[in-house]
Protein backbone atom coordinates (compact mmCIF):
# COMPACT_ATOMS: atom_id res chain seq x y z
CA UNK A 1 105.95 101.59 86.20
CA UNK A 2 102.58 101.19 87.66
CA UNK A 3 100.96 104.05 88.74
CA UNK A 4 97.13 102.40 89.22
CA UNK A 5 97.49 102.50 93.11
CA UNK A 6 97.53 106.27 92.72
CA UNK A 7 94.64 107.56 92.94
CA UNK A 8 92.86 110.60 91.20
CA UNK A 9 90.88 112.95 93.18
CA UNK A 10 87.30 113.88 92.18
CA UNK A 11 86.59 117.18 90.73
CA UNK A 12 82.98 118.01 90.78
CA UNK A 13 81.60 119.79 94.13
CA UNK A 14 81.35 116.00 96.10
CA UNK A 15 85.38 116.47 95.93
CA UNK A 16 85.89 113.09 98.35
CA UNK A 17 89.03 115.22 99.43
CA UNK A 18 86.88 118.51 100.29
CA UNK A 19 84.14 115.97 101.53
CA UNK A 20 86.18 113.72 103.77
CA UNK A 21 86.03 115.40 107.71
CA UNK A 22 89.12 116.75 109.17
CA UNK A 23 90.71 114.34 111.62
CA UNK A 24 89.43 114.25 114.88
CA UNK A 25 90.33 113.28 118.01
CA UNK A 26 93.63 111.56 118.86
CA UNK A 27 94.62 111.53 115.18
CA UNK A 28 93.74 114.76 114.73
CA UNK A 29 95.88 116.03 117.19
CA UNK A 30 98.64 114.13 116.19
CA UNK A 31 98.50 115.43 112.44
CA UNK A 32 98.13 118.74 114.42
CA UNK A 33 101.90 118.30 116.47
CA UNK A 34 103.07 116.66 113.38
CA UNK A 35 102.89 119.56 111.12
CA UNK A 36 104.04 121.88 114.19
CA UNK A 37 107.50 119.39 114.38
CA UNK A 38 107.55 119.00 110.91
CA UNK A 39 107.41 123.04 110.56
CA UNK A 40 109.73 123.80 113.16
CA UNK A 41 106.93 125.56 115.02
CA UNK A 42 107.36 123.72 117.77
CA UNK A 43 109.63 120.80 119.17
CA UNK A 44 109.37 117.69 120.97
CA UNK A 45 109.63 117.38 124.78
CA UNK A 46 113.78 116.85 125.52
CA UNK A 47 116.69 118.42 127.34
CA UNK A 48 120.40 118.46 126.16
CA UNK A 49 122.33 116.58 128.28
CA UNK A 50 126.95 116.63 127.85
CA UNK A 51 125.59 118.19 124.40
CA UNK A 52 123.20 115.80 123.10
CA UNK A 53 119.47 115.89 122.99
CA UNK A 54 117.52 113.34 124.63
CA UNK A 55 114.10 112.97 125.21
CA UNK A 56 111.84 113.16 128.09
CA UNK A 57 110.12 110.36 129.91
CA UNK A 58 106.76 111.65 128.56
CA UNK A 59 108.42 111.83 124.95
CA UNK A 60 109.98 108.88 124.74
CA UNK A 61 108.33 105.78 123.59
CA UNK A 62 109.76 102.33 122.45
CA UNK A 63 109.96 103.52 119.08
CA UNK A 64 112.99 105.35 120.48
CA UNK A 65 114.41 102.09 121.88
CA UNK A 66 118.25 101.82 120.24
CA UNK A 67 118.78 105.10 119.00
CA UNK A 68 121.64 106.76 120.60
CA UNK A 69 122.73 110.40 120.12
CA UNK A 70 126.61 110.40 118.87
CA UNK A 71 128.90 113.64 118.44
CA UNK A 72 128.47 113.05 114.95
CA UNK A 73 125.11 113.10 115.22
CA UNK A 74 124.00 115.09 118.50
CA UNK A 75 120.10 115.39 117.67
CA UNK A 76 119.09 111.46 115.93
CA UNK A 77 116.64 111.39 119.26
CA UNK A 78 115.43 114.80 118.51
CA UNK A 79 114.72 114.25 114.62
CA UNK A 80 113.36 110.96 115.15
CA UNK A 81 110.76 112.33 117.59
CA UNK A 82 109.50 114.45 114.30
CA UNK A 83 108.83 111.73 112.22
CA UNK A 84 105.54 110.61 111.62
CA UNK A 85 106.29 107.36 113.14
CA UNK A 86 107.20 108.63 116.46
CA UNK A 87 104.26 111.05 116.42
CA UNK A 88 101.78 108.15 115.64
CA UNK A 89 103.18 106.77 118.79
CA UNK A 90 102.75 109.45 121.29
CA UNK A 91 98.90 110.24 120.13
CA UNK A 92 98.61 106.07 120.32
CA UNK A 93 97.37 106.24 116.72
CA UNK A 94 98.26 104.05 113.39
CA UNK A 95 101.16 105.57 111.74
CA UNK A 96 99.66 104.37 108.20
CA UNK A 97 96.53 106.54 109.33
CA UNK A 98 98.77 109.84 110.26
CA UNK A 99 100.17 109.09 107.18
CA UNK A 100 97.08 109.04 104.95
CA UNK A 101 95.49 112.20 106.71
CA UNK A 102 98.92 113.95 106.30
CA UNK A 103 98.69 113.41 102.96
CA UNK A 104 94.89 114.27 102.15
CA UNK A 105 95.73 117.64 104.06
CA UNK A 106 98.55 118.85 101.54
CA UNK A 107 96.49 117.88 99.01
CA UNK A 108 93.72 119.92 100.13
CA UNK A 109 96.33 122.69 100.58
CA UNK A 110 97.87 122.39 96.92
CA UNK A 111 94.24 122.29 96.06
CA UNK A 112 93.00 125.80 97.26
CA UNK A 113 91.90 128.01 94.96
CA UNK A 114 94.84 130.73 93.91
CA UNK A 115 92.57 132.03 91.06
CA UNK A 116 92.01 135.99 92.03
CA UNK A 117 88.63 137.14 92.70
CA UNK A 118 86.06 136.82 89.73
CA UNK A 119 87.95 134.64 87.70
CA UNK A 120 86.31 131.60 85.54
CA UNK A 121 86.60 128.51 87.34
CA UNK A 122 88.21 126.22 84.81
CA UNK A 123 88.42 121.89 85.11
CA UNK A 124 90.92 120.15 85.97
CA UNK A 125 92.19 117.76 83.65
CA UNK A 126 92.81 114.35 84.38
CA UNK A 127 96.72 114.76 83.52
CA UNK A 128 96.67 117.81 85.94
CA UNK A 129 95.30 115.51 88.38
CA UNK A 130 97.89 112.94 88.09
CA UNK A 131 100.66 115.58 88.14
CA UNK A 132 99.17 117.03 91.68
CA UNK A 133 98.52 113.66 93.13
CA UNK A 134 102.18 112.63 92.39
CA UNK A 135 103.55 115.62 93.75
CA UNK A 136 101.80 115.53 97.24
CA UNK A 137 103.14 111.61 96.74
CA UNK A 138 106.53 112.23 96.16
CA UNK A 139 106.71 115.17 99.18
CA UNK A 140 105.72 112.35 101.51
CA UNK A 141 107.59 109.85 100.62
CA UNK A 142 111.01 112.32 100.44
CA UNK A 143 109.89 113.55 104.45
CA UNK A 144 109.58 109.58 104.99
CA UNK A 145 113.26 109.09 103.61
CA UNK A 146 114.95 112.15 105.26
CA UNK A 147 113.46 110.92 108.73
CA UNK A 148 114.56 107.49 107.98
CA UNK A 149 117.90 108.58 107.02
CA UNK A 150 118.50 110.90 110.16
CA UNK A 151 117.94 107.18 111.79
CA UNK A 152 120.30 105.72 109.99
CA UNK A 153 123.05 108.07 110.03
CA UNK A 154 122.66 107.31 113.72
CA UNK A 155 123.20 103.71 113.17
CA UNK A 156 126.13 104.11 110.74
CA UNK A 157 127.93 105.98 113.38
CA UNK A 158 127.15 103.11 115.86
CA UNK A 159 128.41 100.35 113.52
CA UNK A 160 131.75 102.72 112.47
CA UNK A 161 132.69 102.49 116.29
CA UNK A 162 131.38 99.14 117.16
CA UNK A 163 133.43 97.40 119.66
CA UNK A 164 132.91 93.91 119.86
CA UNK A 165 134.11 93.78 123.11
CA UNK A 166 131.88 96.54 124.60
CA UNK A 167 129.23 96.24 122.23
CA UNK A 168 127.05 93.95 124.81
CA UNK A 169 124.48 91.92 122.71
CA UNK A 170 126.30 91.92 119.61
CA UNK A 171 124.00 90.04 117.63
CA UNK A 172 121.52 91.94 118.73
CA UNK A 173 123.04 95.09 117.74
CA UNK A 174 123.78 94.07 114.40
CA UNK A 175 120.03 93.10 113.71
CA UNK A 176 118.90 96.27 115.19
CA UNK A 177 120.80 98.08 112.73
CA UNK A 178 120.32 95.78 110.06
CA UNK A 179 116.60 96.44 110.60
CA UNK A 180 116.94 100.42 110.57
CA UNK A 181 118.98 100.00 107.07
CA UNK A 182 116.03 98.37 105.67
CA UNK A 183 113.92 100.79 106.75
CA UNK A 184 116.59 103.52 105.10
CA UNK A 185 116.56 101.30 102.00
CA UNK A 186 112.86 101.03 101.85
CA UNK A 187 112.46 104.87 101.71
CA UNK A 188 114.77 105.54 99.29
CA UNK A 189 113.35 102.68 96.87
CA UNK A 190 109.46 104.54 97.47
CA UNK A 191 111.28 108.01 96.90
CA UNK A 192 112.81 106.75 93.57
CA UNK A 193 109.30 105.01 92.43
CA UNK A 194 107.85 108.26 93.27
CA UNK A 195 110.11 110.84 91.65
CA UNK A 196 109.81 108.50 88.11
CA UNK A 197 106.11 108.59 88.78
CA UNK A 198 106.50 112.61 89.41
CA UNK A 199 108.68 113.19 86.60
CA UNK A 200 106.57 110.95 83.96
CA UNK A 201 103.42 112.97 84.83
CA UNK A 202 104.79 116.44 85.03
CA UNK A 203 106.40 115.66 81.39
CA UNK A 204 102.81 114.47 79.95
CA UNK A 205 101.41 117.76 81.54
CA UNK A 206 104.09 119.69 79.47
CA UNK A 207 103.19 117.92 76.86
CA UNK A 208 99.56 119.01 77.40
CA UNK A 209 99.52 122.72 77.97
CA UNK A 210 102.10 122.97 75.11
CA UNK A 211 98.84 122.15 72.68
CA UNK A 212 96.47 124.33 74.51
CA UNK A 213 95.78 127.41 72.30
């Protein structure tokens, strides 16, 4: 497995992660609502309606295009509209770039200092580094696949009831859906390369502090 496109954090007090400014602006306030979705804090703009959720016309974007709410699945509207793709939408900025800052801040917060007061600052090691870095990876890319697969259970309940007599467009319904299911497969292949990655580096770090005196 090749872990080179991971990359290690500085250590020294020009930290680039320390260094690099908060998000401003739109993206800023879209990591901002993100984190408040994410956390539950607060929820998108919607309204049940014959006991699904749907969102509003201020909320909904064309990200949100061919989703449908099922009884099976009464909020796939309302989870969708917390993922990071959704978000990136509504503040009109790059999802890659919500992505990246979303990541840099729970570094940042795995990062703080937990040390109590007075307490030798000691470096971190370059297999420490790894093992944190992977971690904040493989917490992203799991949120990535359980947003992805609250879209696709969706779309599985869709296809389990499809009626190609009512189904209008058929064709076009079955490359919608073929589409989402990549997406869903995607994740989970990025979640899998992650967790090896995790697991590989949190075994090496074991392997460290067991020799530490």
């Amino acid at each position: 497995m090749n872990v080179a496109h991971i990359r290690e954090p500085h250590t020294d007090d020009s930290d680039e992660l320390d260094s690099t400014p908060a998000p401003s602006g739109r993206l800023g306030l879209a990591l901002e609502a993100f984190l408040a979705r994410e956390s539950r804090a607060q929820g998108p703009e919607g309204e049940w309606r014959e006991g699904l959720w749907f969102p509003s016309t201020n909320e909904r974007r064309p990200c949100c295009e061919g989703l449908q709410p099922t009884p099976a699945n009464k909020q796939a509207l309302e989870s969708h509209c917390r993922s990071a793709a959704h978000v990136a939408a509504l503040f009109e900025v790059p999802v890659l770039d919500l992505r990246r800052a979303l990541k840099r801040a729970r570094i940042t917060h795995e990062a703080a200092p937990s040390l109590p007061a007075n307490s030798p600052a000691r470096s971190m090691t370059n297999t420490e580094r790894l093992a944190r870095v992977s971690r904040a990876a493989l917490s992203e890319a799991l949120d990535i696949l359980r947003a992805e697969a609250r879209q696709g259970a969706g779309v599985l309940e869709e296809l389990a009831h499809l009626d190609e007599e009512s189904a209008g467009d058929l064709a076009a319904t079955l490359k919608a859906a073929g589409e989402r299911l990549k997406l869903v497969t995607q994740s989970l292949e990025s979640a899998s390369q992650m967790e090896l990655v995790c697991r590989v580096s949190e075994m090496a770090l074991g392997k460290v502090r067991a020799l530490e005196p």
